[in-house]
N, C-alpha and C. Protein backbone atom coordinates (compact mmCIF):
# COMPACT_ATOMS: atom_id res chain seq x y z
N UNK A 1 -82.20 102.60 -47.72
CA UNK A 1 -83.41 103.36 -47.97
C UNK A 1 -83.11 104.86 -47.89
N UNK A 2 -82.49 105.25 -46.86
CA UNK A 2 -82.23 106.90 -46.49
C UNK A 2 -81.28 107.21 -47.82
N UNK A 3 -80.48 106.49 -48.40
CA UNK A 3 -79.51 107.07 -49.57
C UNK A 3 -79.98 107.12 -50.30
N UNK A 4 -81.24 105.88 -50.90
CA UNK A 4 -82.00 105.79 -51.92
C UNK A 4 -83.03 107.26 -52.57
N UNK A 5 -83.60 107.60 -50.80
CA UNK A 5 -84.33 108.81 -50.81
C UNK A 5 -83.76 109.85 -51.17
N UNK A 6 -82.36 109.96 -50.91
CA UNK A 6 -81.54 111.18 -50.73
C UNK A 6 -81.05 111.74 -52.25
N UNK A 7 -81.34 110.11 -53.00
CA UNK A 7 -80.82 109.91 -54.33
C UNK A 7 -82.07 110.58 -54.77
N UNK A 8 -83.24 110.76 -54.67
CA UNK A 8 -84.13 111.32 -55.57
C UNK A 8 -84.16 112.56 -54.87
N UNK A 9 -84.19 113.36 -53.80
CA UNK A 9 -83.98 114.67 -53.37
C UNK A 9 -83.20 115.06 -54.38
N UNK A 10 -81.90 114.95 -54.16
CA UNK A 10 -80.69 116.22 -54.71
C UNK A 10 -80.61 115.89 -56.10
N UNK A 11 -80.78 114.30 -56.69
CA UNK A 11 -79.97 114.16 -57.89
C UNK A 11 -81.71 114.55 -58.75
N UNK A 12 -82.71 113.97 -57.85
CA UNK A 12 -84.33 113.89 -58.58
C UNK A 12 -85.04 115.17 -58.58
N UNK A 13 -84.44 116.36 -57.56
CA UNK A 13 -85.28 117.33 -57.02
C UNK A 13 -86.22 117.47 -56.46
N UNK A 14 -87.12 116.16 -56.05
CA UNK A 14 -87.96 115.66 -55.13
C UNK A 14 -87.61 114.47 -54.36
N UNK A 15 -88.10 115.13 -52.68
CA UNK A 15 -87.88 114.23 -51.87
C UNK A 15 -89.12 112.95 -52.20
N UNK A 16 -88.77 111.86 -52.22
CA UNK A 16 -90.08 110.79 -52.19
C UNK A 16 -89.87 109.88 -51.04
N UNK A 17 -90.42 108.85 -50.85
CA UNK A 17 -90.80 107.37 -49.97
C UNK A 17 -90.56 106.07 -50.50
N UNK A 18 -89.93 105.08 -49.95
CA UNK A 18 -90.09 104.18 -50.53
C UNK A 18 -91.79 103.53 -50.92
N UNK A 19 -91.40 102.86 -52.17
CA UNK A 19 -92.60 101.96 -52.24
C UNK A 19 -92.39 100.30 -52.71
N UNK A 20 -90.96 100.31 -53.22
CA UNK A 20 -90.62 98.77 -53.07
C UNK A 20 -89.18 99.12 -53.07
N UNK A 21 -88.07 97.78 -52.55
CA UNK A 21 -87.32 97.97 -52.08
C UNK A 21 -86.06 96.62 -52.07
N UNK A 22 -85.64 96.51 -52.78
CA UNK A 22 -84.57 94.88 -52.72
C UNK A 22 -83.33 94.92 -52.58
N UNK A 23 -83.11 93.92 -51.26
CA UNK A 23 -81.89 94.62 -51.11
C UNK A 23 -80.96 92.63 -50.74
N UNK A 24 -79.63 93.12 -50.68
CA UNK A 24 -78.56 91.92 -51.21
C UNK A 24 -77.60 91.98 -50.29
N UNK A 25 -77.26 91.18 -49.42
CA UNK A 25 -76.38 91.50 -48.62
C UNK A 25 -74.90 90.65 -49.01
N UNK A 26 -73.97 91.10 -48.95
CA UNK A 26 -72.70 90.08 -49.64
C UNK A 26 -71.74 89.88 -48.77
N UNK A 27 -71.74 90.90 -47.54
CA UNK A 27 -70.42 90.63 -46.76
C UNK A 27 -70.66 91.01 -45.34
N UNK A 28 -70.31 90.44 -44.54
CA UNK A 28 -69.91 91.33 -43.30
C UNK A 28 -69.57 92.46 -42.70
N UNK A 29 -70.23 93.26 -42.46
CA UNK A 29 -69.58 94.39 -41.70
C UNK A 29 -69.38 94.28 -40.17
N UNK A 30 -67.94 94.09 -39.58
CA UNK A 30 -67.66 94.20 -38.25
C UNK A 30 -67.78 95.13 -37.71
N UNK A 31 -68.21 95.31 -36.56
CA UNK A 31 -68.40 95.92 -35.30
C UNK A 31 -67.18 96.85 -35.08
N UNK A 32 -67.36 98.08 -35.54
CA UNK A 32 -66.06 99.16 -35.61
C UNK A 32 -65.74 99.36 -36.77
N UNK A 33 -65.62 99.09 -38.00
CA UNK A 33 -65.48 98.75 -39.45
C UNK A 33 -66.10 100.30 -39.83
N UNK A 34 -65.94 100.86 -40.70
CA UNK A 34 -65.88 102.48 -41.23
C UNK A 34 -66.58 101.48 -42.39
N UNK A 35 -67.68 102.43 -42.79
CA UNK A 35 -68.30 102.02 -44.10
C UNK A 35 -69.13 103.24 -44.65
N UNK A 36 -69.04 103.26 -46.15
CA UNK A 36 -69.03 103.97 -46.76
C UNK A 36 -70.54 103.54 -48.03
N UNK A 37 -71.74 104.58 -47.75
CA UNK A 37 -72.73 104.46 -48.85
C UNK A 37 -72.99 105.44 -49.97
N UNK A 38 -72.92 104.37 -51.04
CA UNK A 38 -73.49 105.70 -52.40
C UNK A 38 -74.66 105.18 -52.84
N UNK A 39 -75.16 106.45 -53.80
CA UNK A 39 -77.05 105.94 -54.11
C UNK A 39 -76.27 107.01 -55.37
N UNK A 40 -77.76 106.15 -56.12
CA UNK A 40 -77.62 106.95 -57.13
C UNK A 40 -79.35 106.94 -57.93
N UNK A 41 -79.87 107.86 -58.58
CA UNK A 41 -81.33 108.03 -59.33
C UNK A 41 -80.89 107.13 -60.55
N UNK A 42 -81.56 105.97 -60.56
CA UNK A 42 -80.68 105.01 -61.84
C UNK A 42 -82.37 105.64 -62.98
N UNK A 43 -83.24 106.11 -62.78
CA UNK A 43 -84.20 106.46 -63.56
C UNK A 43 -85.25 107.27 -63.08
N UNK A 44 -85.41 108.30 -63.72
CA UNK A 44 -86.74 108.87 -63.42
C UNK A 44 -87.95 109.30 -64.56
N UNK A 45 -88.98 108.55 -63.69
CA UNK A 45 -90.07 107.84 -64.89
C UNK A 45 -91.04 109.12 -64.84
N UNK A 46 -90.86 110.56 -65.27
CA UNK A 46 -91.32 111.81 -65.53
C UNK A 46 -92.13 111.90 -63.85
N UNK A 47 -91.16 111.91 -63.70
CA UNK A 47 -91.59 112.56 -61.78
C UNK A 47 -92.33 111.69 -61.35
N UNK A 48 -92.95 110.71 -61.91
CA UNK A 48 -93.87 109.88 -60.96
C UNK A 48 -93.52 108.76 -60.05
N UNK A 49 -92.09 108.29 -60.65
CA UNK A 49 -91.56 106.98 -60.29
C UNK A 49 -90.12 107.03 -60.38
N UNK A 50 -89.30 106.92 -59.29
CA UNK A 50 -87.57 106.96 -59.52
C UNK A 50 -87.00 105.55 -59.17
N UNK A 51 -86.52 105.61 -59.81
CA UNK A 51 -85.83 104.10 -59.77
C UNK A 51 -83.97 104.35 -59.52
N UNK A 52 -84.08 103.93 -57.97
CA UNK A 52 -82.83 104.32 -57.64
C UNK A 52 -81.85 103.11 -57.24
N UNK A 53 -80.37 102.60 -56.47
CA UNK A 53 -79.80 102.13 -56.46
C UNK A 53 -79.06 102.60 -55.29
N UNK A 54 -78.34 101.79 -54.70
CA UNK A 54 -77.45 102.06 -53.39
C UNK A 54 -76.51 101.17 -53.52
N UNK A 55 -75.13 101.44 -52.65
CA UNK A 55 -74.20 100.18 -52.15
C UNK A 55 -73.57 100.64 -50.82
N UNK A 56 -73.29 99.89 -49.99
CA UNK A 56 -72.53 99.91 -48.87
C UNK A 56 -71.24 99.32 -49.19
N UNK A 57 -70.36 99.95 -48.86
CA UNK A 57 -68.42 99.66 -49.00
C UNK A 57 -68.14 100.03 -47.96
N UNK A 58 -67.25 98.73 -47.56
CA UNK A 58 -66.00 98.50 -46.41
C UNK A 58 -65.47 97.89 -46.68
N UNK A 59 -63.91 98.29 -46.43
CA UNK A 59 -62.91 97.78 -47.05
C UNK A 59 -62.39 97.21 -48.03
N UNK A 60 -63.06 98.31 -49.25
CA UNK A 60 -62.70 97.50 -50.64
C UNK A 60 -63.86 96.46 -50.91
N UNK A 61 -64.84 96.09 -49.78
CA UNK A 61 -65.88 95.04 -50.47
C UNK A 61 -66.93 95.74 -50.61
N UNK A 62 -68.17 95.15 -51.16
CA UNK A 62 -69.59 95.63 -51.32
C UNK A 62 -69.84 94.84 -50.26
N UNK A 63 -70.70 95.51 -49.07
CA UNK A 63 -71.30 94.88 -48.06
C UNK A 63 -72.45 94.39 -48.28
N UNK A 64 -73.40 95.60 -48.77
CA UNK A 64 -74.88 94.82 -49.24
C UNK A 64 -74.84 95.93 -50.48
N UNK A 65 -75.87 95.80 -51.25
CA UNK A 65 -76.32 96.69 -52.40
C UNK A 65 -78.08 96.51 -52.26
N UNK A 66 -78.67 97.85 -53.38
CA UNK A 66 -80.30 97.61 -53.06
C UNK A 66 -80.76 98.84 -54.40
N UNK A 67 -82.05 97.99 -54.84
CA UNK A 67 -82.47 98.70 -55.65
C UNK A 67 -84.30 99.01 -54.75
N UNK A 68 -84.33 100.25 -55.39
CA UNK A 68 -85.57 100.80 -55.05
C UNK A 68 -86.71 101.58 -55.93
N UNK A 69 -87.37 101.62 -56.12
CA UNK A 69 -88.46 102.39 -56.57
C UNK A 69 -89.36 102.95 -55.62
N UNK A 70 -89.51 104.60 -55.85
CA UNK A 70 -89.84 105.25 -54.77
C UNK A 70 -90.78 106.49 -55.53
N UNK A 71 -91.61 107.10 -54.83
CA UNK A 71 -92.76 108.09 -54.91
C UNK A 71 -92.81 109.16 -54.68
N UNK A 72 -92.31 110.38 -55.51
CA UNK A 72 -92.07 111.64 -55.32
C UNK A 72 -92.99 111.75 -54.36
N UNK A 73 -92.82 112.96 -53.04
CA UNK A 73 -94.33 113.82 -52.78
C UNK A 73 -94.45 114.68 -53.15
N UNK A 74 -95.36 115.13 -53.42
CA UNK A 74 -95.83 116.16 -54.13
C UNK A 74 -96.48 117.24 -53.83
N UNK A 75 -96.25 117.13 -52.54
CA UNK A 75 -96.79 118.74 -51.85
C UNK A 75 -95.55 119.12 -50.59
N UNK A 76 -93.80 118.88 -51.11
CA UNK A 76 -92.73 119.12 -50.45
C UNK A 76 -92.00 120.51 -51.21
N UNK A 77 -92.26 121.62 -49.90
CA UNK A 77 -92.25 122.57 -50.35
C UNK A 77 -91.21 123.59 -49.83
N UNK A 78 -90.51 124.58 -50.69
CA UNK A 78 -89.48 125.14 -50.06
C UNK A 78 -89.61 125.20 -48.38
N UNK A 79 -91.05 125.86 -47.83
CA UNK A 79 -91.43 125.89 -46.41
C UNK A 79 -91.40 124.83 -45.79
N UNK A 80 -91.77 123.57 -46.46
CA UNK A 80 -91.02 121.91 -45.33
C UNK A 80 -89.94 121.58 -45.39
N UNK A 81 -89.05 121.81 -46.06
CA UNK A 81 -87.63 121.77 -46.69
C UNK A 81 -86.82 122.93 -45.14
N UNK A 82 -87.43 123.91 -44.88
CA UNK A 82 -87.10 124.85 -43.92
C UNK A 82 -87.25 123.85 -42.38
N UNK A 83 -88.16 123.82 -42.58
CA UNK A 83 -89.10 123.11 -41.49
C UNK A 83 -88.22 121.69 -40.81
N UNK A 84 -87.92 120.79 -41.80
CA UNK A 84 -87.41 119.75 -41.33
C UNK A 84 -85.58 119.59 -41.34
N UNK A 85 -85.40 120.89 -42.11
CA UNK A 85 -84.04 120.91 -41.99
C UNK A 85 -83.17 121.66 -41.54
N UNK A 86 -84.24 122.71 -40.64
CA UNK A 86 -83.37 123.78 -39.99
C UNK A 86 -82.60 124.72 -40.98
N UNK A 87 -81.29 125.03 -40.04
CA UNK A 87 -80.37 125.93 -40.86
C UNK A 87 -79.84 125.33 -41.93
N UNK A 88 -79.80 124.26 -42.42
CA UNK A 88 -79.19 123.53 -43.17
C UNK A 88 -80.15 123.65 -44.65
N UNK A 89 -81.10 123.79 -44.61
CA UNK A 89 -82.26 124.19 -45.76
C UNK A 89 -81.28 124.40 -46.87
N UNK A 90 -80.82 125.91 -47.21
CA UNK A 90 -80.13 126.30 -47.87
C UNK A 90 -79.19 125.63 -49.09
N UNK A 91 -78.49 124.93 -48.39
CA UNK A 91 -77.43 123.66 -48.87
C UNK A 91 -78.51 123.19 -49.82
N UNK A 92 -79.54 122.21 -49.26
CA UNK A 92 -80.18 120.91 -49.80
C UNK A 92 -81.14 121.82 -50.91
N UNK A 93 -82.06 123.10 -50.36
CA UNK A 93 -82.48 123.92 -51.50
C UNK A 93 -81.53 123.70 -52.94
N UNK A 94 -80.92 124.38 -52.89
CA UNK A 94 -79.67 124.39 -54.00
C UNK A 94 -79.88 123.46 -55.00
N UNK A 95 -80.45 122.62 -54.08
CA UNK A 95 -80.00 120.92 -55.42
C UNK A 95 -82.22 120.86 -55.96
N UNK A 96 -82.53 121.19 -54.74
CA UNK A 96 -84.11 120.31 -55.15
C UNK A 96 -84.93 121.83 -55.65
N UNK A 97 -84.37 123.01 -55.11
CA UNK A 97 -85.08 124.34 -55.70
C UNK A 97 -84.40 125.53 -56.33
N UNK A 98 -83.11 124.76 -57.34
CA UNK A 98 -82.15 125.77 -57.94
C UNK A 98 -82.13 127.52 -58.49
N UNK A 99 -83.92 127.68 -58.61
CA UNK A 99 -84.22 129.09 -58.96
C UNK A 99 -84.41 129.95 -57.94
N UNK A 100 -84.31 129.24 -56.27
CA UNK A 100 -85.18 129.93 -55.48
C UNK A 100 -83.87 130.17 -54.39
């Protein structure tokens, strides 16, 4: 879910929420095991609706994978962007408020 979201922040330019969510689990991850997640915005339905994708990797396997559809908000604003991300704003600006 958090990659899914993260996938419509930077790649969508709006942070959104889930609103449905399916997810697949294929392998084990042990206890100490280093694992590795990517997301990606597999669609965005003119800002209203993103249709995103995730996978978890360890060791060369897919652990679980998950598709999502999620809900821009629409009142996330350079000033909550400050707010919830501290000094770090800056960075994540870049991607979701490129003029500012």
């Amino acid at each position: 879910d958090e990659m899914m979201a993260w996938a419509c922040g930077i790649v969508g330019g709006k942070f959104a929420y889930s609103a449905e969510m399916t997810i697949r689990y294929h392998n084990i991850l042990e206890p100490g095991d280093l694992a590795e997640c990517t997301g990606a915005l597999v669609e965005n339905r003119r800002n209203r609706i993103f249709k995103t994708s995730a996978v978890i990797h360890s060791k060369g396997r897919d652990i679980a994978s998950s598709e999502g559809k999620y809900i821009p908000l629409k009142d996330f604003t350079l000033d909550g962007l400050k707010q919830e991300f501290g000094d770090g704003w800056k960075g994540i600006a870049k991607y979701t408020h490129p003029h500012e």
